[in-house]
C-alpha atoms as a PDB file:
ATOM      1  CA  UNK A   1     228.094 264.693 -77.151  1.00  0.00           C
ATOM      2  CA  UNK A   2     229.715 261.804 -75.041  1.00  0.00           C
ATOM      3  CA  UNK A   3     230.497 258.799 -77.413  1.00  0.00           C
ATOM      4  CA  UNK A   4     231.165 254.723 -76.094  1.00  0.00           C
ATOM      5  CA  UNK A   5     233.391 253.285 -77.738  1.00  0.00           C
ATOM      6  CA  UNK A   6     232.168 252.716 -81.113  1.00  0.00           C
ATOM      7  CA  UNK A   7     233.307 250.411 -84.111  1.00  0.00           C
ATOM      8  CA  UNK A   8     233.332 252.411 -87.279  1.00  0.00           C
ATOM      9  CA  UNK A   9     232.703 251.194 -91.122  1.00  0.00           C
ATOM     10  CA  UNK A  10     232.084 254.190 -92.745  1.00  0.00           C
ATOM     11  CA  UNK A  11     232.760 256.163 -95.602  1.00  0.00           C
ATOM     12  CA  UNK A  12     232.267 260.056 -96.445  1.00  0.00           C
ATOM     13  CA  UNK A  13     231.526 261.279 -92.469  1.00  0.00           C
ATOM     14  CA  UNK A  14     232.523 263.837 -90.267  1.00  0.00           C
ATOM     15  CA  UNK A  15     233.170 263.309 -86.423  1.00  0.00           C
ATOM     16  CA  UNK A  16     233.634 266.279 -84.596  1.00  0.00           C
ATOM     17  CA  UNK A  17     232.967 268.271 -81.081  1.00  0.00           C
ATOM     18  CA  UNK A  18     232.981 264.735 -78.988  1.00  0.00           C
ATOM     19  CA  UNK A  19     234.463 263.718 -76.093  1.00  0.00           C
ATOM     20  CA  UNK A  20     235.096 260.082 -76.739  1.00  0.00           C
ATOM     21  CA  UNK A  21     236.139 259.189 -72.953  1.00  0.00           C
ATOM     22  CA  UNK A  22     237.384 256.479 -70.441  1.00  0.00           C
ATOM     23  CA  UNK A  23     237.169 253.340 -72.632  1.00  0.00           C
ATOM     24  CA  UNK A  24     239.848 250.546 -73.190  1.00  0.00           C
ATOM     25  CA  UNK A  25     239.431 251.482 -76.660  1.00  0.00           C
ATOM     26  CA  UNK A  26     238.068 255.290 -77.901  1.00  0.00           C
ATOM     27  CA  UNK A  27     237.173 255.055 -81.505  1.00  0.00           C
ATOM     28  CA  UNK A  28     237.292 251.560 -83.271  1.00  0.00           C
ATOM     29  CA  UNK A  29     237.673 252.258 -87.118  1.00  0.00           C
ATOM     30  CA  UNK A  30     237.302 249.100 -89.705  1.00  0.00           C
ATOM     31  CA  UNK A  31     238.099 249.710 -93.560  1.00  0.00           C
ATOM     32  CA  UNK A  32     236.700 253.252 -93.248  1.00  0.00           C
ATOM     33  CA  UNK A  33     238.415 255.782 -95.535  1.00  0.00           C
ATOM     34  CA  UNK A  34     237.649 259.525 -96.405  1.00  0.00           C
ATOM     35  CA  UNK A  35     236.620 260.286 -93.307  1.00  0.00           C
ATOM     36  CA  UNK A  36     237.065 263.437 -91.506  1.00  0.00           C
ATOM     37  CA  UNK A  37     237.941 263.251 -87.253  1.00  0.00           C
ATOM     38  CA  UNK A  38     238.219 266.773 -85.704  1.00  0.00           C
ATOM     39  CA  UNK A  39     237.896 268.690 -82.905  1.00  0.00           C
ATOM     40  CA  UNK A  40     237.276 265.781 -80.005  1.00  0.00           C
ATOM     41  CA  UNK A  41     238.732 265.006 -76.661  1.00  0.00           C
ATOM     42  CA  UNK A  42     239.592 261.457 -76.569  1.00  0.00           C
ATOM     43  CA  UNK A  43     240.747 260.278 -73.208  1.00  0.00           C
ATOM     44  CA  UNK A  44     240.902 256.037 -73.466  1.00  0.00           C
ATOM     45  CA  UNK A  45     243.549 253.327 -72.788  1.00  0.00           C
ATOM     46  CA  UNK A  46     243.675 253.432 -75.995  1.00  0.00           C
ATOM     47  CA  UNK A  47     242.015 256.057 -77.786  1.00  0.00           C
ATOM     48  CA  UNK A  48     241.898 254.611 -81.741  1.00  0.00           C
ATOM     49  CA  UNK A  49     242.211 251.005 -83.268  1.00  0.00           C
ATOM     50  CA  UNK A  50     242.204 251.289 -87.268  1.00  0.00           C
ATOM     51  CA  UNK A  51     241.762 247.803 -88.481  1.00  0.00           C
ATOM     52  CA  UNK A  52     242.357 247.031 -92.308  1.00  0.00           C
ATOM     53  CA  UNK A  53     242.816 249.535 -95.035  1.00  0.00           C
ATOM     54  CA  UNK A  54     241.937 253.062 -93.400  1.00  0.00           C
ATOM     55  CA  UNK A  55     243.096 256.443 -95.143  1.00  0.00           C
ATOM     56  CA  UNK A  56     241.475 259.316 -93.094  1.00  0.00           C
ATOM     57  CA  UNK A  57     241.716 262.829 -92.063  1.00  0.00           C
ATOM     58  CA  UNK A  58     242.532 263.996 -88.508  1.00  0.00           C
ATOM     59  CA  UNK A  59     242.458 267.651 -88.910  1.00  0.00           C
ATOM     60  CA  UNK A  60     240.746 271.024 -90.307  1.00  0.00           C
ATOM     61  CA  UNK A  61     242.830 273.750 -91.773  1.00  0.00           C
ATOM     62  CA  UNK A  62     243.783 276.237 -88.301  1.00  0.00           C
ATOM     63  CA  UNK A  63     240.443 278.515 -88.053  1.00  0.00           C
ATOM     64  CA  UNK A  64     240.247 280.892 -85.385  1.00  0.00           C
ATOM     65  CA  UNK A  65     237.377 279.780 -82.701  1.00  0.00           C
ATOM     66  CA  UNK A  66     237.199 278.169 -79.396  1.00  0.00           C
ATOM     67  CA  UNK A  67     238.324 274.570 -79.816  1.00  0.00           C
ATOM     68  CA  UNK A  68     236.827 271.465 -77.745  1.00  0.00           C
ATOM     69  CA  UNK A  69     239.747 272.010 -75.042  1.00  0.00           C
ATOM     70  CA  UNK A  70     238.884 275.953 -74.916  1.00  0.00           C
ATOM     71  CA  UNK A  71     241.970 276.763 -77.007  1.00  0.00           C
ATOM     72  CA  UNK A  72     242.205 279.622 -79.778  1.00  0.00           C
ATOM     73  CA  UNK A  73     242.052 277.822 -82.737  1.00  0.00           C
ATOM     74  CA  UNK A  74     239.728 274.826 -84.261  1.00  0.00           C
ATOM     75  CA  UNK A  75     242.352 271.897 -85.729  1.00  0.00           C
ATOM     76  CA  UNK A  76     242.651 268.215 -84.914  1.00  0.00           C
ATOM     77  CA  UNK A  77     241.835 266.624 -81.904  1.00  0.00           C
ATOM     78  CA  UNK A  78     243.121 266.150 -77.836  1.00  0.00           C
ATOM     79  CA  UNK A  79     244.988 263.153 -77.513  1.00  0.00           C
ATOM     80  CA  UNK A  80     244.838 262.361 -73.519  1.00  0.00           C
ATOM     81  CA  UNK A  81     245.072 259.488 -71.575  1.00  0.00           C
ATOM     82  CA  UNK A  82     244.043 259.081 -67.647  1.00  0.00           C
ATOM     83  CA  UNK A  83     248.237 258.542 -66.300  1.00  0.00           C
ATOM     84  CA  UNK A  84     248.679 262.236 -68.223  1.00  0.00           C
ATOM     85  CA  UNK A  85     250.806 260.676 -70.999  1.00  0.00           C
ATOM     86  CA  UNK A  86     248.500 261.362 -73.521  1.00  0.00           C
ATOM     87  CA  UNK A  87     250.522 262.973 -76.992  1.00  0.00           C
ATOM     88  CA  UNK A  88     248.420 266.601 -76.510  1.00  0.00           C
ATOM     89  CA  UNK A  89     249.404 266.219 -72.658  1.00  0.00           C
ATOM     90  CA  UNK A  90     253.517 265.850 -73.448  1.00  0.00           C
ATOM     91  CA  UNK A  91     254.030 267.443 -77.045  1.00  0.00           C
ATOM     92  CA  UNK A  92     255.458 271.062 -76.574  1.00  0.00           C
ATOM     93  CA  UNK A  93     253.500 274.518 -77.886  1.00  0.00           C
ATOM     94  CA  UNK A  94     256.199 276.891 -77.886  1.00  0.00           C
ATOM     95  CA  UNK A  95     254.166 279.406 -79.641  1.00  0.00           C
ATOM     96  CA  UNK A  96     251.648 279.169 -77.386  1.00  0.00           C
ATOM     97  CA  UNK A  97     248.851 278.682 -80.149  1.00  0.00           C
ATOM     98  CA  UNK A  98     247.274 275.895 -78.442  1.00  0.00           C
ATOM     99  CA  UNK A  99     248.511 273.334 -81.441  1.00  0.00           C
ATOM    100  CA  UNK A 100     251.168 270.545 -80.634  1.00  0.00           C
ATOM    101  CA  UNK A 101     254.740 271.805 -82.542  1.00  0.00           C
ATOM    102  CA  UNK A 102     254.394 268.106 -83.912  1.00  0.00           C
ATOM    103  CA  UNK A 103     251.901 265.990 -85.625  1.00  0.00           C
ATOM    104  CA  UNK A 104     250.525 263.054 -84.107  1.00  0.00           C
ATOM    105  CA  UNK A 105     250.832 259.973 -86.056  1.00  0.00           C
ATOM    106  CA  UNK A 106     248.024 257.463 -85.880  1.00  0.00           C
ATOM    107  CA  UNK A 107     249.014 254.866 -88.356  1.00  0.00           C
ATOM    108  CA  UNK A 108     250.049 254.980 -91.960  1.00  0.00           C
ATOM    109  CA  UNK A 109     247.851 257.074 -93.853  1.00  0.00           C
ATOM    110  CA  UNK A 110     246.147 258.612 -90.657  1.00  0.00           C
ATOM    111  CA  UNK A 111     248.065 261.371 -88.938  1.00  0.00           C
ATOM    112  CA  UNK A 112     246.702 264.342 -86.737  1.00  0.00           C
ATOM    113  CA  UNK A 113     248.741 266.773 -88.375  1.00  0.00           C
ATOM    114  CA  UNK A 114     247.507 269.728 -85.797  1.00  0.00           C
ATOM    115  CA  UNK A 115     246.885 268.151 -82.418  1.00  0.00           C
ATOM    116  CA  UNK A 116     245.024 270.148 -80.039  1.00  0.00           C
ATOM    117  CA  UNK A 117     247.315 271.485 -76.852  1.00  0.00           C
ATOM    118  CA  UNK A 118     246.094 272.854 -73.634  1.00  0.00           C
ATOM    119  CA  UNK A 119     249.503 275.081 -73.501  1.00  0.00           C
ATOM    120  CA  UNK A 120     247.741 277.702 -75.273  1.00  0.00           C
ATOM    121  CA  UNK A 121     248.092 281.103 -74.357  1.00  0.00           C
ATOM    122  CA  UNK A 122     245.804 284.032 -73.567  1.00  0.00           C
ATOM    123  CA  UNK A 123     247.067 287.185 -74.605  1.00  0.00           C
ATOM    124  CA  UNK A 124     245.684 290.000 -72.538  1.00  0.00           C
ATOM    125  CA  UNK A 125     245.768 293.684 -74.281  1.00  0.00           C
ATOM    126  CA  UNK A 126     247.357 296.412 -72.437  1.00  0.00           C
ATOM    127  CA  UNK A 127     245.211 299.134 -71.085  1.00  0.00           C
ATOM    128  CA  UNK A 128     245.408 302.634 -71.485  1.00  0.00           C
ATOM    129  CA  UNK A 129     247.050 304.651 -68.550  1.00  0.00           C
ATOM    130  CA  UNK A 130     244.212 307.030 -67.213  1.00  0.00           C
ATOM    131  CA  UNK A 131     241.427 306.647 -69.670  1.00  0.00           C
ATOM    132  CA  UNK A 132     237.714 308.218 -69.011  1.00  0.00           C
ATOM    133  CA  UNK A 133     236.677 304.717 -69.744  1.00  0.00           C
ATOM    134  CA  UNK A 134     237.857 301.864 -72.459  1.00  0.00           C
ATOM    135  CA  UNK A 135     236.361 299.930 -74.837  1.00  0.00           C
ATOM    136  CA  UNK A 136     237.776 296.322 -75.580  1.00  0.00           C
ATOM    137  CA  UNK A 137     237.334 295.290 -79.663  1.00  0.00           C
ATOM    138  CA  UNK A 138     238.902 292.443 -81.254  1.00  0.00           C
ATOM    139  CA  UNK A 139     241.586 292.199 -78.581  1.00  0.00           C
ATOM    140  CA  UNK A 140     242.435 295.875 -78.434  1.00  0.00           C
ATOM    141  CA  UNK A 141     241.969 298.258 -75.748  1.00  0.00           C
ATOM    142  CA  UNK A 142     240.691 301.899 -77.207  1.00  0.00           C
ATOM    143  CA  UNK A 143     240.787 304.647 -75.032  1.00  0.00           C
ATOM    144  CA  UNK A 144     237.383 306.753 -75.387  1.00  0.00           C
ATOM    145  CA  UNK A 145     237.269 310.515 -73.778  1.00  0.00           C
ATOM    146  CA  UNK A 146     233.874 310.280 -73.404  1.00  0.00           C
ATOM    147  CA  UNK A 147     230.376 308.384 -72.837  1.00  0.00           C
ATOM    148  CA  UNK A 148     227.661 310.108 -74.452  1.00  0.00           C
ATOM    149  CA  UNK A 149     223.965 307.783 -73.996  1.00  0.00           C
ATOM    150  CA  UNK A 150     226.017 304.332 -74.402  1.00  0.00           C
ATOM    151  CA  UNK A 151     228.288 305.778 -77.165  1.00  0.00           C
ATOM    152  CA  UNK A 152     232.066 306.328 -77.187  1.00  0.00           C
ATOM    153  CA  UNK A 153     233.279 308.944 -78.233  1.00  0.00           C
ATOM    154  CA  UNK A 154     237.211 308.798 -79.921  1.00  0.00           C
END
């Protein structure tokens, strides 16, 4: 779902798997709290106002699945911006899990403690050296001697 900017009062609600894109301002939040902002692309000039008293969260607990951005995990949210200074475009992944080493800080009482990255990496499983054919599960290569009617044999 593409979302205009919109200006938020709300209590109790869950925004996730937007892409809240090219406005002067992304997401416009007024005296919302106990709210719960994950997994969107927000690309703006400015891509959240909070106005007044606003405690909310910016993140899910790291669960394995493909995030908004195509990464390996489902977390908080890409933080871009169209000149490429966004905080996911500049904040190192070292560890290549597709999560900013550093939390993004919104305001007081609203921080994105697991920013989405696109630094993620893709880790390819080695294959077998002359197998009679191969059999890829859960990320690891298992050589088969045989192919019996669309079974494998081990």
């Amino acid at each position: 779902m593409e979302i205009n900017s919109a200006l938020l009062t709300v209590f109790n609600s869950t925004i996730y798997n937007n892409y809240i894109l090219y406005n002067n301002i992304g997401l416009q939040i007024s005296h919302s709290s106990s709210n719960l902002v994950y997994n969107n692309y927000f690309n703006n000039f400015k891509n959240v106002l909070i106005q007044g008293k606003c405690t909310n969260r910016w993140n899910i607990t790291k669960t394995p699945g493909k995030n908004i951005v195509g990464g390996p995990y489902i977390a908080g949210n890409y933080w871009a911006t169209s000149s490429g200074t966004g905080f996911s475009q500049v904040t190192p992944d070292k560890n290549g899990d597709g999560l900013c080493d550093s939390p993004y800080k919104i305001t007081t009482n609203n921080t994105d403690y697991l920013p989405l990255s696109l630094n993620y990496s893709v880790i390819t499983p080695p294959v077998p050296e002359n197998p009679t054919s191969a059999l890829v599960v859960l990320g690891f290569v298992v050589a088969a001697t045989a192919m019996e009617r669309g079974r494998f044999r081990f």
